[in-house]
C-alpha atoms as a PDB file:
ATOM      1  CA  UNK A   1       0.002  -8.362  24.319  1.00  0.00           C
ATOM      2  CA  UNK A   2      -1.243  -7.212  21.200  1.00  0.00           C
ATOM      3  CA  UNK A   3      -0.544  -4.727  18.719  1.00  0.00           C
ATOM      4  CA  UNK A   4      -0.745  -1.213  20.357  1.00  0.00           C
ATOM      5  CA  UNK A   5      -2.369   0.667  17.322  1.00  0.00           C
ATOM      6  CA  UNK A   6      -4.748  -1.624  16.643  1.00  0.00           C
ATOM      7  CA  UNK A   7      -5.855  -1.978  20.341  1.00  0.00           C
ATOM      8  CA  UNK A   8      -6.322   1.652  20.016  1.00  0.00           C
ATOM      9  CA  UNK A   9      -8.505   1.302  17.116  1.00  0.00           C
ATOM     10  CA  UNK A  10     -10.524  -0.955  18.956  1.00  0.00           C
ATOM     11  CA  UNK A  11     -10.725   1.434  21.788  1.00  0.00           C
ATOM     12  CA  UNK A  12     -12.032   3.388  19.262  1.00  0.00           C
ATOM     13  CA  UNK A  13     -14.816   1.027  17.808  1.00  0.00           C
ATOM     14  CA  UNK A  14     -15.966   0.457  21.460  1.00  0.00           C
ATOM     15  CA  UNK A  15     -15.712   3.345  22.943  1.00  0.00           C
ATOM     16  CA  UNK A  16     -16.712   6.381  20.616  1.00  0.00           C
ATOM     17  CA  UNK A  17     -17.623   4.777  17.507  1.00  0.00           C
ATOM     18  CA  UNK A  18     -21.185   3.676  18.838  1.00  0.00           C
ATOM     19  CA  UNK A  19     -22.085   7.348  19.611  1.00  0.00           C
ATOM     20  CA  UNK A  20     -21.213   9.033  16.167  1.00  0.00           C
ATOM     21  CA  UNK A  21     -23.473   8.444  13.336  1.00  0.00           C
ATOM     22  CA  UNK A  22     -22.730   5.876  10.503  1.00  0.00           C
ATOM     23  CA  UNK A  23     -20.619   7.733   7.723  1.00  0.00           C
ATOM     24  CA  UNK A  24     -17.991   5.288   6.132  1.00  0.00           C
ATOM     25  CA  UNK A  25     -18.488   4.556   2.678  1.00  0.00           C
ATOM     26  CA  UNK A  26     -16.378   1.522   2.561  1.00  0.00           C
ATOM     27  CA  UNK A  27     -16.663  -2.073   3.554  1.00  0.00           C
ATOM     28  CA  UNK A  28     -14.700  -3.051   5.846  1.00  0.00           C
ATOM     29  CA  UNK A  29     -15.447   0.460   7.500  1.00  0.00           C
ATOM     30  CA  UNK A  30     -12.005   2.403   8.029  1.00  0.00           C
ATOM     31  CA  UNK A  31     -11.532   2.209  11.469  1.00  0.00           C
ATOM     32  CA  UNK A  32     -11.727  -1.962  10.223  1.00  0.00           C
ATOM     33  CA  UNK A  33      -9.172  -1.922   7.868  1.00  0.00           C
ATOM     34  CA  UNK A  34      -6.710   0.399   9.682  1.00  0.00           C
ATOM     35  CA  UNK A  35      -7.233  -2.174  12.702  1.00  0.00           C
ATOM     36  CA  UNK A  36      -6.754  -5.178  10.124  1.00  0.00           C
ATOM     37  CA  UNK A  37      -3.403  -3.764   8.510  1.00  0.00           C
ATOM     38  CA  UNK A  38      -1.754  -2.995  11.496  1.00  0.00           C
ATOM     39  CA  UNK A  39      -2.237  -6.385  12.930  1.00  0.00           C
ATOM     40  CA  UNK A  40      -0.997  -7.982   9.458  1.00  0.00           C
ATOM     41  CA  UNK A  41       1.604  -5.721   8.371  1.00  0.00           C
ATOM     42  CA  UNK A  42       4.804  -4.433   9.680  1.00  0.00           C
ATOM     43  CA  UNK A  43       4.155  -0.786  11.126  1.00  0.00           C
ATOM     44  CA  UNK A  44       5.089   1.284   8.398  1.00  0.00           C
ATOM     45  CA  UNK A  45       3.475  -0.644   5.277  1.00  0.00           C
ATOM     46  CA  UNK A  46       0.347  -0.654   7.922  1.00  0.00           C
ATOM     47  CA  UNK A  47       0.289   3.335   8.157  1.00  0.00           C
ATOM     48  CA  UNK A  48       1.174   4.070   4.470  1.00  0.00           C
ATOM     49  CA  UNK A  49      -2.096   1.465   3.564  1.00  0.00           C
ATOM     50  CA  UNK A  50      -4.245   3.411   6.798  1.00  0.00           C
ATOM     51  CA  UNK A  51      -3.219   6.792   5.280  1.00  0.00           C
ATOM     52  CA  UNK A  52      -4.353   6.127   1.885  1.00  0.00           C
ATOM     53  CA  UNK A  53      -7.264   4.440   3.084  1.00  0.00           C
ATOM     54  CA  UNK A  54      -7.950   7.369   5.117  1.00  0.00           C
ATOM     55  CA  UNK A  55      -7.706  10.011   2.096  1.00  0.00           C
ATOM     56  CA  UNK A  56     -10.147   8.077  -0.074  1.00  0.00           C
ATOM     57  CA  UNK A  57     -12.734   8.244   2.182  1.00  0.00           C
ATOM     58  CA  UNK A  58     -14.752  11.663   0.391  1.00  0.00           C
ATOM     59  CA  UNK A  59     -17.745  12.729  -1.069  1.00  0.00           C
ATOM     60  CA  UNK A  60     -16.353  12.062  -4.718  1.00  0.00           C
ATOM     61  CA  UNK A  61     -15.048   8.754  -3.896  1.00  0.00           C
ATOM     62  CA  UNK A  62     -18.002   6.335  -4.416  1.00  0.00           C
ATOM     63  CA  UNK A  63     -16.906   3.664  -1.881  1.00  0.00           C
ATOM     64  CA  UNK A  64     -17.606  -0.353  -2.083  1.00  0.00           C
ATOM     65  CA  UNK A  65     -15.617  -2.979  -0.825  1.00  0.00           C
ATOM     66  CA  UNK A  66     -12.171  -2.078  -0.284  1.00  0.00           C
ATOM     67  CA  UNK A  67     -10.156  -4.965   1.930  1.00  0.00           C
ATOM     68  CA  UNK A  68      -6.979  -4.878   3.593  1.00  0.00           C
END
């Protein structure tokens, strides 16, 4: 079995995702690199990199390519 957060995420991406409209600045998209960290990264360096992934993602920020 896999990692549980990141089959969330991906529950996420398949699920709900599809239906909202396209607003991520970033490449990989968030919902990407929070589902990247956690399966690379023990659990708490994985949040702590999701979180401030997570509170860049603004108006003022201008975006770009931001990987895990």
């Amino acid at each position: 079995m896999g990692n549980p957060v990141a089959s969330l995420v991906r529950s996420y991406q398949r699920w709900i995702s599809p239906f909202l409209p396209p607003s991520c600045r970033f490449t990989p998209t968030c919902s990407e690199y929070v589902r990247i960290s956690f399966l690379n990264y023990p659990f708490h360096r994985a949040f702590f990199r999701s979180v401030k992934r997570i509170l860049k993602c603004h108006p003022f920020h201008p975006g770009g390519f931001d990987p895990p």
